[in-house]
N, C-alpha and C. Protein backbone atom coordinates (compact mmCIF):
# COMPACT_ATOMS: atom_id res chain seq x y z
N UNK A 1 -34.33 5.31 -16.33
CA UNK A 1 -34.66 4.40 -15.26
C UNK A 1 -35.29 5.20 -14.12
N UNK A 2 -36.20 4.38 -13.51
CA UNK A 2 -36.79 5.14 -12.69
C UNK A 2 -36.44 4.79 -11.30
N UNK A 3 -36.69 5.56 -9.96
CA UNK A 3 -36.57 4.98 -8.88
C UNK A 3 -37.99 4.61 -7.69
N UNK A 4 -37.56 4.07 -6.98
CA UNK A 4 -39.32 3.86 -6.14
C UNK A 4 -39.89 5.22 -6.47
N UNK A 5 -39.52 6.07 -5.91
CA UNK A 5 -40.11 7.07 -5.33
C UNK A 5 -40.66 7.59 -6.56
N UNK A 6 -40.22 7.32 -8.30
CA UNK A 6 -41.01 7.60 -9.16
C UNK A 6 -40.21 8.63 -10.23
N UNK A 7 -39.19 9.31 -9.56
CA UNK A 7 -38.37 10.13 -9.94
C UNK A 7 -37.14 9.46 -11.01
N UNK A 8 -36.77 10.45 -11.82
CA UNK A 8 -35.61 9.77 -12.88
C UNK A 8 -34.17 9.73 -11.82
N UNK A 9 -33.61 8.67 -12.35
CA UNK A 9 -32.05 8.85 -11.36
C UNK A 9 -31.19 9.42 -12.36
N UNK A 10 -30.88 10.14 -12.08
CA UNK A 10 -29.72 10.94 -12.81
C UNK A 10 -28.36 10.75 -11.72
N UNK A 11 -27.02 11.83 -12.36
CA UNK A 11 -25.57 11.89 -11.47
C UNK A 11 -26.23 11.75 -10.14
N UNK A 12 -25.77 10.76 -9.13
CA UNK A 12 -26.21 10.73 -8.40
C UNK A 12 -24.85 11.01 -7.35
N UNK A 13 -24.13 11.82 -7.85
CA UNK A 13 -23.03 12.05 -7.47
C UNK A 13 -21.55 11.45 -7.50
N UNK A 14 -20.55 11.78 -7.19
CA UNK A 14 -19.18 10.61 -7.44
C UNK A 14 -19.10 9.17 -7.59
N UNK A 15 -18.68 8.89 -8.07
CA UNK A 15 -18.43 6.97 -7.91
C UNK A 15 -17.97 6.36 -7.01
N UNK A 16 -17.82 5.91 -6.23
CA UNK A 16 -18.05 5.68 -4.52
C UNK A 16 -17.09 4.00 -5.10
N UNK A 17 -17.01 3.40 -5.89
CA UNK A 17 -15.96 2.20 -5.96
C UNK A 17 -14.38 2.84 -5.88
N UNK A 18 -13.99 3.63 -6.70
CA UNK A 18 -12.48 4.09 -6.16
C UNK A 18 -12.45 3.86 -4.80
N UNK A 19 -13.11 5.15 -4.25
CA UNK A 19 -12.96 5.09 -2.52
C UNK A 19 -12.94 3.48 -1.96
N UNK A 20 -13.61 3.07 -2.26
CA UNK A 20 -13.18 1.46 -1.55
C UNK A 20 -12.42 0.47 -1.51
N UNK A 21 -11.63 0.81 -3.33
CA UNK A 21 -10.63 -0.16 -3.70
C UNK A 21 -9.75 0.74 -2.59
N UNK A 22 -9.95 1.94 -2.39
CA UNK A 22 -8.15 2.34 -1.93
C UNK A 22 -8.35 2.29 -0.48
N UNK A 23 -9.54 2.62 0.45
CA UNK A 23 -9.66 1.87 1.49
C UNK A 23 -9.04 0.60 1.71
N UNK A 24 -9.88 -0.24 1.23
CA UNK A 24 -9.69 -1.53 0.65
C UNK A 24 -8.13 -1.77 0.87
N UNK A 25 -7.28 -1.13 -0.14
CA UNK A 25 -5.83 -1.48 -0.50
C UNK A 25 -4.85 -0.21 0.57
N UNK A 26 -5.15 0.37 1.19
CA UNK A 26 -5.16 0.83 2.67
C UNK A 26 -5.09 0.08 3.97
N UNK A 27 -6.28 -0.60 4.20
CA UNK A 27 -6.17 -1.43 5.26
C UNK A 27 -5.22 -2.82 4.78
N UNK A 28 -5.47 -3.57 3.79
CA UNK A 28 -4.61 -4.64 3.56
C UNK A 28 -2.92 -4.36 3.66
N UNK A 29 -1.92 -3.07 2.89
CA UNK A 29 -1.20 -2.65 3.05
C UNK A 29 -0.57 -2.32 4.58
N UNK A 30 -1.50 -2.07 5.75
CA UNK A 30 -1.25 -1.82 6.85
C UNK A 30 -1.44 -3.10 7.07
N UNK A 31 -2.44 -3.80 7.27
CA UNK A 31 -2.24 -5.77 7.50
C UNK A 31 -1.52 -6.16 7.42
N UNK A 32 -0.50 -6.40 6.37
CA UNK A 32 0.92 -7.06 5.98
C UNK A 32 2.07 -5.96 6.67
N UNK A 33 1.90 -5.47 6.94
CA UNK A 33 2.92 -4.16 7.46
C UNK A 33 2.92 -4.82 9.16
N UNK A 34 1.73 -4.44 9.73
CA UNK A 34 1.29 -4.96 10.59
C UNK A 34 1.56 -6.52 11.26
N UNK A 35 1.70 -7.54 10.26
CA UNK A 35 1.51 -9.07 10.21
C UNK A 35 2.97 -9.26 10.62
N UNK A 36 3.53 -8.44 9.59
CA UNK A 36 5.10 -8.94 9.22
C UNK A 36 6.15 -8.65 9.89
N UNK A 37 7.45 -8.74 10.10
CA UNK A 37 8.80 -9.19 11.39
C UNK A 37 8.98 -7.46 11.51
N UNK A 38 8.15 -6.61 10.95
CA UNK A 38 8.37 -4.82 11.95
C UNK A 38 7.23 -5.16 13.26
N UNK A 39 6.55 -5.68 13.42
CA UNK A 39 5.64 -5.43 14.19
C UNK A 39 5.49 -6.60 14.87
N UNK A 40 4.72 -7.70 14.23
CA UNK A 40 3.83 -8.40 15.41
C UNK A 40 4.94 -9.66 15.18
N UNK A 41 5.33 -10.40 14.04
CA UNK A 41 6.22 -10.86 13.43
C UNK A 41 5.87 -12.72 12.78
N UNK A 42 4.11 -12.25 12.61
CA UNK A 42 3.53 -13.56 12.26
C UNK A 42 4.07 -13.80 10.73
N UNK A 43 4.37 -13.58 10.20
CA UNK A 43 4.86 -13.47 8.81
C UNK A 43 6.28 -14.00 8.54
N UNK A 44 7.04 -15.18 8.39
CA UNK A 44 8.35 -15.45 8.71
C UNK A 44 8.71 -15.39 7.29
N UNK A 45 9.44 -14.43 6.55
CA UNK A 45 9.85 -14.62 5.35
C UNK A 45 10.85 -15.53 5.22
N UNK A 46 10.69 -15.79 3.72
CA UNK A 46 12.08 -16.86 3.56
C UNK A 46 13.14 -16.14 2.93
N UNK A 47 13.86 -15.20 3.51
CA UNK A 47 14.61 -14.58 3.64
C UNK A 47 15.83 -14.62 4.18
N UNK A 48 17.37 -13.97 2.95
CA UNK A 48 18.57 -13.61 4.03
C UNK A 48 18.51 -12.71 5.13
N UNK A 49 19.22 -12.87 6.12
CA UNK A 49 18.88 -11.53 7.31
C UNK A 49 19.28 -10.34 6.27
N UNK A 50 20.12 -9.83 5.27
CA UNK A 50 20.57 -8.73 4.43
C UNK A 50 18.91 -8.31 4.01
N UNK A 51 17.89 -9.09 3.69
CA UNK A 51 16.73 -8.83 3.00
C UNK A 51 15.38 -8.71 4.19
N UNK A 52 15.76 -9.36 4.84
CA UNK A 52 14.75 -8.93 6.46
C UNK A 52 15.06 -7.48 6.41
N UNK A 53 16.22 -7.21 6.49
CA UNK A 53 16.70 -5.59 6.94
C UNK A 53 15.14 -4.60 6.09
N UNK A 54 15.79 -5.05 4.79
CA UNK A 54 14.81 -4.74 3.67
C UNK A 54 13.59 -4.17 3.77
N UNK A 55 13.03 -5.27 4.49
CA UNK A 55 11.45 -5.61 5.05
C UNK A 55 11.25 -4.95 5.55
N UNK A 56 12.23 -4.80 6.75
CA UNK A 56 11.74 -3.86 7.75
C UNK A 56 11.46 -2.21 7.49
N UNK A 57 12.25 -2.03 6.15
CA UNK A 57 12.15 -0.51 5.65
C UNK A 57 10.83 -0.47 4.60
N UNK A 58 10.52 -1.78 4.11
CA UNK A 58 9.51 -1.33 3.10
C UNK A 58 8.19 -2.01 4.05
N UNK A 59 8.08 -2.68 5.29
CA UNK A 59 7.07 -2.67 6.25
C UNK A 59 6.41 -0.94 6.59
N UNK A 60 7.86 -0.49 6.88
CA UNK A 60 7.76 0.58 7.67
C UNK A 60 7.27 1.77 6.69
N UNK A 61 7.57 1.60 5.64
CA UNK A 61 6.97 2.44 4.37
C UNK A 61 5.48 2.38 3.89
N UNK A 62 5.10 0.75 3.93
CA UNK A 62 3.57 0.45 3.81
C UNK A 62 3.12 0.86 5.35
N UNK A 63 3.27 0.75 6.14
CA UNK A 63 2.71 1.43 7.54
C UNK A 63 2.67 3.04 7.92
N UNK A 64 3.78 3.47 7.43
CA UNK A 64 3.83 4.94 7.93
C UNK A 64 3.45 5.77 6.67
N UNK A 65 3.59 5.54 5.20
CA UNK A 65 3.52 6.52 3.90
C UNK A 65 2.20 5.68 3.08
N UNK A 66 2.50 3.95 2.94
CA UNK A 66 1.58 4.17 1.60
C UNK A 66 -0.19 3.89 2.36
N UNK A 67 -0.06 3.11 3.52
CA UNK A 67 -1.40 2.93 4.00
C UNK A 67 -2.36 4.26 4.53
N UNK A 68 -1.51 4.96 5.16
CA UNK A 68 -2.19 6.66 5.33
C UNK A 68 -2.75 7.27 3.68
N UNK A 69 -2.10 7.08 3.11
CA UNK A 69 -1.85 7.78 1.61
C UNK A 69 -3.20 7.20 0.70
N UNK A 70 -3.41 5.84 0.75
CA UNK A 70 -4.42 5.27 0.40
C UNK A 70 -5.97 5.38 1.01
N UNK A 71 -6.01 5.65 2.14
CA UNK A 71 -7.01 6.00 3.19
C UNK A 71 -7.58 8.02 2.82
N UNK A 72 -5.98 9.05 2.61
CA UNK A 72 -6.05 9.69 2.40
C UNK A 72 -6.58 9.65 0.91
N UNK A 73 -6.57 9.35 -0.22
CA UNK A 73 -6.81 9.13 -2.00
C UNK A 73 -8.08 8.72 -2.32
N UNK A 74 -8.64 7.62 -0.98
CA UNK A 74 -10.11 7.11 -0.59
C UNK A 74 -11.15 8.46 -0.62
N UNK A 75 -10.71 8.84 0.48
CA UNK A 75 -11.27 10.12 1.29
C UNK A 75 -11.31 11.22 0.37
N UNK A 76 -10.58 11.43 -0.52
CA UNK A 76 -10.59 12.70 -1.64
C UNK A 76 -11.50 12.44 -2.89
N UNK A 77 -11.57 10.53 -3.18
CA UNK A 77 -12.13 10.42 -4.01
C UNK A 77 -13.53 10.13 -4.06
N UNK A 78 -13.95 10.19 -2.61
CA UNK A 78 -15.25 9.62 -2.11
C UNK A 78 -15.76 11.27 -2.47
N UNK A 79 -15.00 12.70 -1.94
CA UNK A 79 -15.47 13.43 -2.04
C UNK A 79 -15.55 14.20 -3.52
N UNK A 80 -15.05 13.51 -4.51
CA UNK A 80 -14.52 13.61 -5.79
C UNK A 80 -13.72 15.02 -5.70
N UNK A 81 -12.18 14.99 -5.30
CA UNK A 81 -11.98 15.77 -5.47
C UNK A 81 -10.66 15.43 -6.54
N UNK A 82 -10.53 16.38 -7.18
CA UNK A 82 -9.29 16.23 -8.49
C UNK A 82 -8.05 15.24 -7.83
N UNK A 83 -7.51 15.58 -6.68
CA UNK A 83 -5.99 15.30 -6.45
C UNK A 83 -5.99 13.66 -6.26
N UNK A 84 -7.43 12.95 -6.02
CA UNK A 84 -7.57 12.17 -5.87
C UNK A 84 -6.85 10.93 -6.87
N UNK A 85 -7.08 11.29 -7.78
CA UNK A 85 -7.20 10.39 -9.50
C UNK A 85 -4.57 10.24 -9.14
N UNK A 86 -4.07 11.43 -9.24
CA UNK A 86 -2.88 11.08 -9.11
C UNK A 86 -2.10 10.54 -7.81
N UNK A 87 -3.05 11.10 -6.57
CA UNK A 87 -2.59 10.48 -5.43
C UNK A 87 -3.11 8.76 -5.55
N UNK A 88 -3.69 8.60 -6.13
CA UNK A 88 -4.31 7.17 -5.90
C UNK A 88 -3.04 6.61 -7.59
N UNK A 89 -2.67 7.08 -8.37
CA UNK A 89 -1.66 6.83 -8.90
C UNK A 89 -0.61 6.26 -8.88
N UNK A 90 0.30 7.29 -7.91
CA UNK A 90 1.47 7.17 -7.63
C UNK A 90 1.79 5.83 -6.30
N UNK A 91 0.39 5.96 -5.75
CA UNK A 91 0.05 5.06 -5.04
C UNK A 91 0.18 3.91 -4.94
N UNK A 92 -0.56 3.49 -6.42
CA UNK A 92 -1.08 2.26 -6.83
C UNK A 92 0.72 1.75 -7.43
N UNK A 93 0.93 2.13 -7.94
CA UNK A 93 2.30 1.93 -9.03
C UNK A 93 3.59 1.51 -6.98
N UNK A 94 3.33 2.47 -6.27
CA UNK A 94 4.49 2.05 -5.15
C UNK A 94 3.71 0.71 -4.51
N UNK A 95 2.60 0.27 -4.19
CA UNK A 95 1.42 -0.62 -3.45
C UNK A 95 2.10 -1.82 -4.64
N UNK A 96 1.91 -1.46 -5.93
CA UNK A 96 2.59 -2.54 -6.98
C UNK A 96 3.56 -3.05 -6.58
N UNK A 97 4.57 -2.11 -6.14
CA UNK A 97 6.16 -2.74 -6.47
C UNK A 97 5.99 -3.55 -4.94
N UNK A 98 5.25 -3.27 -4.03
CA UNK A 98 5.98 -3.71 -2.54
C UNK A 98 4.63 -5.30 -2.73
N UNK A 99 3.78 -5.14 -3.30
CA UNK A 99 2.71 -6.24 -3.25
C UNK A 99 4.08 -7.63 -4.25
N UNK A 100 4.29 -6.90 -5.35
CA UNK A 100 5.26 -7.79 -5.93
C UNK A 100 6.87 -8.16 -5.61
N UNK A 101 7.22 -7.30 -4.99
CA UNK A 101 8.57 -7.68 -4.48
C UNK A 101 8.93 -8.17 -3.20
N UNK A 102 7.02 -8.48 -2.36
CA UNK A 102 6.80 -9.04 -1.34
C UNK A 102 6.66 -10.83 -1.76
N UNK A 103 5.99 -10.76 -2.64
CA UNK A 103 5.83 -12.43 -3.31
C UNK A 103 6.49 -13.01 -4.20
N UNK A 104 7.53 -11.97 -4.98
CA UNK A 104 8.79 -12.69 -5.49
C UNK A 104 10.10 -12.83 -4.76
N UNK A 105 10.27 -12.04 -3.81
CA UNK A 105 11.32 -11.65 -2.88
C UNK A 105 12.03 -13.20 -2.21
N UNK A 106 11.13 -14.31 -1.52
CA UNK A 106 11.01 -15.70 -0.97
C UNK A 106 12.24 -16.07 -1.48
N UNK A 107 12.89 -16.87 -1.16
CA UNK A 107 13.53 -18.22 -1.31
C UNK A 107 13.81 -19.42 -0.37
N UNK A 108 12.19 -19.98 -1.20
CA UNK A 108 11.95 -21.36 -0.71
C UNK A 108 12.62 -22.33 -0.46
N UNK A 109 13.85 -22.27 -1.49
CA UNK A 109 14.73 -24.16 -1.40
C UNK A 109 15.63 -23.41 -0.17
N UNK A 110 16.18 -21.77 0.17
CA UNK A 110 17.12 -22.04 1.02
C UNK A 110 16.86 -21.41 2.80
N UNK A 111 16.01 -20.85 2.57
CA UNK A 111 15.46 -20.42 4.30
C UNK A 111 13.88 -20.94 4.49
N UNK A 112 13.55 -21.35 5.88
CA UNK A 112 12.52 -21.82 6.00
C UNK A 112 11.62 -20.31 6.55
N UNK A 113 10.55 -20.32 6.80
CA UNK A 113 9.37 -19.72 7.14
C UNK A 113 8.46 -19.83 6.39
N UNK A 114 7.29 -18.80 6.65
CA UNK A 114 5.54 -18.92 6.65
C UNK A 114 5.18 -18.39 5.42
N UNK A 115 5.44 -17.50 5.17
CA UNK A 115 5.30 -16.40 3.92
C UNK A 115 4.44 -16.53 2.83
N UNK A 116 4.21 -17.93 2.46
CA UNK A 116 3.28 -18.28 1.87
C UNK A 116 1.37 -18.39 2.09
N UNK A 117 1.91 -18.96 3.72
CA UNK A 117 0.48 -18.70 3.74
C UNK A 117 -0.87 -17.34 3.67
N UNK A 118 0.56 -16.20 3.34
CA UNK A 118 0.12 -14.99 3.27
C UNK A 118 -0.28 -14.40 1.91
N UNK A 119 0.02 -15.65 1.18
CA UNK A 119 -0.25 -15.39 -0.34
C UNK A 119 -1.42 -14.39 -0.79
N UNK A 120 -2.39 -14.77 -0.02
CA UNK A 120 -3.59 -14.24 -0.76
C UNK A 120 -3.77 -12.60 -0.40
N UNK A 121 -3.01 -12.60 1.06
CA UNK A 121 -3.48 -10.96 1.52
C UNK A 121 -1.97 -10.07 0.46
N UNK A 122 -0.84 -10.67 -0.76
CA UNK A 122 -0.14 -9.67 -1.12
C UNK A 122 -0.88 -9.86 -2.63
N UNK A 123 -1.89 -11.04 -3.03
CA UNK A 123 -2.41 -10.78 -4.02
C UNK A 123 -3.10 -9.71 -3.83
N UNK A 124 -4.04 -9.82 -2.93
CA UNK A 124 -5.00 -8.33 -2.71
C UNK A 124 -4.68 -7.31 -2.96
N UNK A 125 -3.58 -6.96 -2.48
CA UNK A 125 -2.72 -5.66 -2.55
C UNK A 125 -2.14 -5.43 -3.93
N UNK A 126 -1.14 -6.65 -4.31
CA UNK A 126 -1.45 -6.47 -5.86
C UNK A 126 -2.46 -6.20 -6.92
N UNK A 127 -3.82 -6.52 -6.55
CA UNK A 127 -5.14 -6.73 -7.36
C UNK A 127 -5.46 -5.21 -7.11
N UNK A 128 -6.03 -4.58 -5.94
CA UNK A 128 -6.03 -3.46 -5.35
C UNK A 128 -5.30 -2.57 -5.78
N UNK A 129 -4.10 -2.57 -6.00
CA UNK A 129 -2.84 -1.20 -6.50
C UNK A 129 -3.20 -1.37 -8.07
N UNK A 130 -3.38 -2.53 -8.44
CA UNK A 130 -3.41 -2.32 -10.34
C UNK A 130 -4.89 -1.56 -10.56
N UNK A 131 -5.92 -2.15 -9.86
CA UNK A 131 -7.29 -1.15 -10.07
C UNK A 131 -6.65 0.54 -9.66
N UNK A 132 -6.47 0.53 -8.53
CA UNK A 132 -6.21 2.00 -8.02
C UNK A 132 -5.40 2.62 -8.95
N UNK A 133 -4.24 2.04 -9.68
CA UNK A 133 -3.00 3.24 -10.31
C UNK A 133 -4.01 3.05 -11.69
N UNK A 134 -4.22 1.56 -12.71
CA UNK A 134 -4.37 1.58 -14.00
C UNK A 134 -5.36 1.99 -14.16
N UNK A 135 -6.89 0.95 -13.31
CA UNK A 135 -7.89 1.31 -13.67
C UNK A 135 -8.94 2.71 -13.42
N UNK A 136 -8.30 3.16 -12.76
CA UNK A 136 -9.02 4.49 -12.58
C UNK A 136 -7.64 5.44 -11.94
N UNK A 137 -6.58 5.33 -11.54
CA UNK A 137 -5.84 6.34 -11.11
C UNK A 137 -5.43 7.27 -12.30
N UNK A 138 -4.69 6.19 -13.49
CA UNK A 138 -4.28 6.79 -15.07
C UNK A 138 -5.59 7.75 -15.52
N UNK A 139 -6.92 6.89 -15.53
CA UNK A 139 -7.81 7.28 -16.36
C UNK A 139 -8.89 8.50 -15.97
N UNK A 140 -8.42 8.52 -14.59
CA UNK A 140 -9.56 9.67 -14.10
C UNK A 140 -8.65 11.12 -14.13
N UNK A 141 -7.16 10.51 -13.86
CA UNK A 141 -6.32 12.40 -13.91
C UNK A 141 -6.94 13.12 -15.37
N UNK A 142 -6.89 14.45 -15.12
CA UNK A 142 -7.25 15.28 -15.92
C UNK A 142 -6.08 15.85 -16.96
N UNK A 143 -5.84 16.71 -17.68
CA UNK A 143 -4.83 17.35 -18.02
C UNK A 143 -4.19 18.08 -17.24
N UNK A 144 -4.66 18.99 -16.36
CA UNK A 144 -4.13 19.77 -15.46
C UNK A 144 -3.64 18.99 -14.36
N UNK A 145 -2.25 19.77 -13.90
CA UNK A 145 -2.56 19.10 -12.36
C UNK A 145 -3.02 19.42 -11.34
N UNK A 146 -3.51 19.00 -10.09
CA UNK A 146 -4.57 19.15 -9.24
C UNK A 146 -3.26 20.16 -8.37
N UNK A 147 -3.81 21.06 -7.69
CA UNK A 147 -2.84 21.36 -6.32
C UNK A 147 -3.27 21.04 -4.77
N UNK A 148 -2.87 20.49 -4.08
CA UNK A 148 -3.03 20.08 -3.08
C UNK A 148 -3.40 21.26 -1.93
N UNK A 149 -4.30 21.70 -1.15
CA UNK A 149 -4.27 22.30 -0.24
C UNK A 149 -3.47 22.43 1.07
N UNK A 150 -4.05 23.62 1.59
CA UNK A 150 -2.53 23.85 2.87
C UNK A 150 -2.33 22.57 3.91
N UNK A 151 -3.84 22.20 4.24
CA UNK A 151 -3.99 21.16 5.57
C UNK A 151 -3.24 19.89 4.45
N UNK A 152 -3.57 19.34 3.29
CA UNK A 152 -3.32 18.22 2.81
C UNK A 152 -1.80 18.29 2.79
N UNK A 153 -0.91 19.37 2.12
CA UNK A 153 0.46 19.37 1.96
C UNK A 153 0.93 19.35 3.14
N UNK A 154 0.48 20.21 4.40
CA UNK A 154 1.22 19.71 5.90
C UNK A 154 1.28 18.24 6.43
N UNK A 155 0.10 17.87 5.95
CA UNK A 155 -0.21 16.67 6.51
C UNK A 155 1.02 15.50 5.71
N UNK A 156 0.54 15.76 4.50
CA UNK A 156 1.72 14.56 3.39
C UNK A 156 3.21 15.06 3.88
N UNK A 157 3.60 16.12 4.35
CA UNK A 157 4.79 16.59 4.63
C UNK A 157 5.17 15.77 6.00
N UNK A 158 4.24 16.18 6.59
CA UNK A 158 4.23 15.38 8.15
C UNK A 158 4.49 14.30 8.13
N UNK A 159 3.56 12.98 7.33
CA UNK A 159 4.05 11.66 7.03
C UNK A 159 5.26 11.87 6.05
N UNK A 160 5.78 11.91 5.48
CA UNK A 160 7.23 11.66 5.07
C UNK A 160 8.23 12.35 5.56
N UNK A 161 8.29 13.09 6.44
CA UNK A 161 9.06 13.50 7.54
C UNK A 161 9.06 11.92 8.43
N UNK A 162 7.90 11.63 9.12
CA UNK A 162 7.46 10.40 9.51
C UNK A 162 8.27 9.25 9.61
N UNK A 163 8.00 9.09 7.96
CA UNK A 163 8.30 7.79 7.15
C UNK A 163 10.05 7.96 6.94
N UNK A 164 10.83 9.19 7.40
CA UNK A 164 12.08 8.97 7.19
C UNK A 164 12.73 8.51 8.50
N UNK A 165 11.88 8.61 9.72
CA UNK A 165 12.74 8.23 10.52
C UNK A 165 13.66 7.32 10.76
N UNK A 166 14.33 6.82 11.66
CA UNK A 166 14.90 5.84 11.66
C UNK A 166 13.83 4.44 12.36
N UNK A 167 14.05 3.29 12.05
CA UNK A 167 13.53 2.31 12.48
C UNK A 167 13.23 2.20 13.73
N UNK A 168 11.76 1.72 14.28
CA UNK A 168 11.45 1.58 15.62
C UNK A 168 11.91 0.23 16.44
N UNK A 169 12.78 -0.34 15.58
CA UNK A 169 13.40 -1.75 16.35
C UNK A 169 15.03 -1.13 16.15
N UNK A 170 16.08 -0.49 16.40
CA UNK A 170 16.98 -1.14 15.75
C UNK A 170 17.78 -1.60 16.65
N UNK A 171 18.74 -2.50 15.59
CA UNK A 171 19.66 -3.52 15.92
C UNK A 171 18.87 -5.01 16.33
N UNK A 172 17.84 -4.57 15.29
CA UNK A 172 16.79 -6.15 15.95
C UNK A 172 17.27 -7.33 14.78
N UNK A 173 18.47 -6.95 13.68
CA UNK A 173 18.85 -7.96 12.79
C UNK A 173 20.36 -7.86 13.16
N UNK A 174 21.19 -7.88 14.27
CA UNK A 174 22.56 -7.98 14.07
C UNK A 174 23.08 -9.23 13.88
N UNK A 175 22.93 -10.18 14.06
CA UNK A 175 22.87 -11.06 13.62
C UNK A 175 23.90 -11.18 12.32
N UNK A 176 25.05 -11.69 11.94
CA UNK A 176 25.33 -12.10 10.71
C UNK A 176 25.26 -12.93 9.60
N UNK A 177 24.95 -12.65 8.58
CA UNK A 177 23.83 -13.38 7.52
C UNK A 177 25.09 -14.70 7.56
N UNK A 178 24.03 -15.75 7.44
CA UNK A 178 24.01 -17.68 7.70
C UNK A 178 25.08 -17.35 5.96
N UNK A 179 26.48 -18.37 6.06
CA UNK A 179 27.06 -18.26 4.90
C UNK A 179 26.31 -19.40 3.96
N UNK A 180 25.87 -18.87 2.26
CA UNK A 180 25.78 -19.68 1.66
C UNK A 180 26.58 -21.09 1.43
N UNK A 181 25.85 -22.24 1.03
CA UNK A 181 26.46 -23.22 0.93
C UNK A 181 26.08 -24.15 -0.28
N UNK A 182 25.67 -23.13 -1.31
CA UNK A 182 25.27 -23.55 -2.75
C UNK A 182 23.77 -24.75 -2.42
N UNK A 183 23.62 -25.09 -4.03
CA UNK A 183 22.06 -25.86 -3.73
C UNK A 183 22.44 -27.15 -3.43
């Protein structure tokens, strides 16, 4: 194939779609992090207060570990570098569990809130983490494993140091959970 200019296109360097799904599933991950009762609190799950608690730790996990992490996996893979393919992995597989245990988590018949209308931004994230871990995270690692450099390991050290702190609200659920009263 040729291009205007007349010349053959050959490698025209890395594949530049990874980088965007994990952008992509980066910013959405911080959106719902962002949206939801850690932060701004547009997001009313239908939730026991025992499972708000929840939220608030796996909000605070998509905000402080997996949305950096995805932005960071972007950025490695835009530059094609090896570590990219397992960081965007391990990624995709944690972005999985919190996209799905965000939209099965609900219970509709017994607490009221919004949660639904958020449907589409935890599909994204679901759609987004299965490209990032299956479709290219599995298939691009190599045999070897990649080693991470000095600035990258301070940095990932730094966020999960981060990500262990303690909560930036607490005691914002004392509250004692509403007693069941069957269906």
């Amino acid at each position: 194939m040729t291009t205007r200019t007349g010349g053959q296109r050959g490698n025209a360097g890395p594949e530049r779609w990874p980088s965007v799904v994990l952008f992509a599933l980066g910013a959405a991950l911080a959106l719902g992090a962002i949206l939801g009762p850690l932060l701004v609190g547009a997001i009313e799950w239908r939730i026991s207060t025992n499972s708000l608690n929840q939220t608030f730790g796996a909000d605070g996990a998509a905000l402080l570990l997996l949305a950096p992490t995805a932005v960071t996996a972007g950025w490695l893979a835009w530059r094609a570098r090896p570590l990219a393919a397992p960081l965007a992995f391990g990624l995709g597989l944690a972005a999985l569990y919190y996209g799905i245990a965000s939209v099965l988590g609900a219970d509709h018949a017994r607490y009221a809130g919004n949660n639904e209308r958020f449907f589409l931004l935890y599909l994204a994230i679901i759609v987004l983490a299965w490209i990032a871990a299956a479709a290219w995270g599995w298939s691009a690692m190599g045999d070897t494993a990649p080693h991470p450099g000095r600035p990258l390991a301070r940095s990932a050290g730094l966020l999960f140091v981060a990500g262990a702190s303690p909560s930036p609200r607490p005691g914002s659920c004392s509250s004692p959970p509403s007693p069941w009263t069957g269906p």
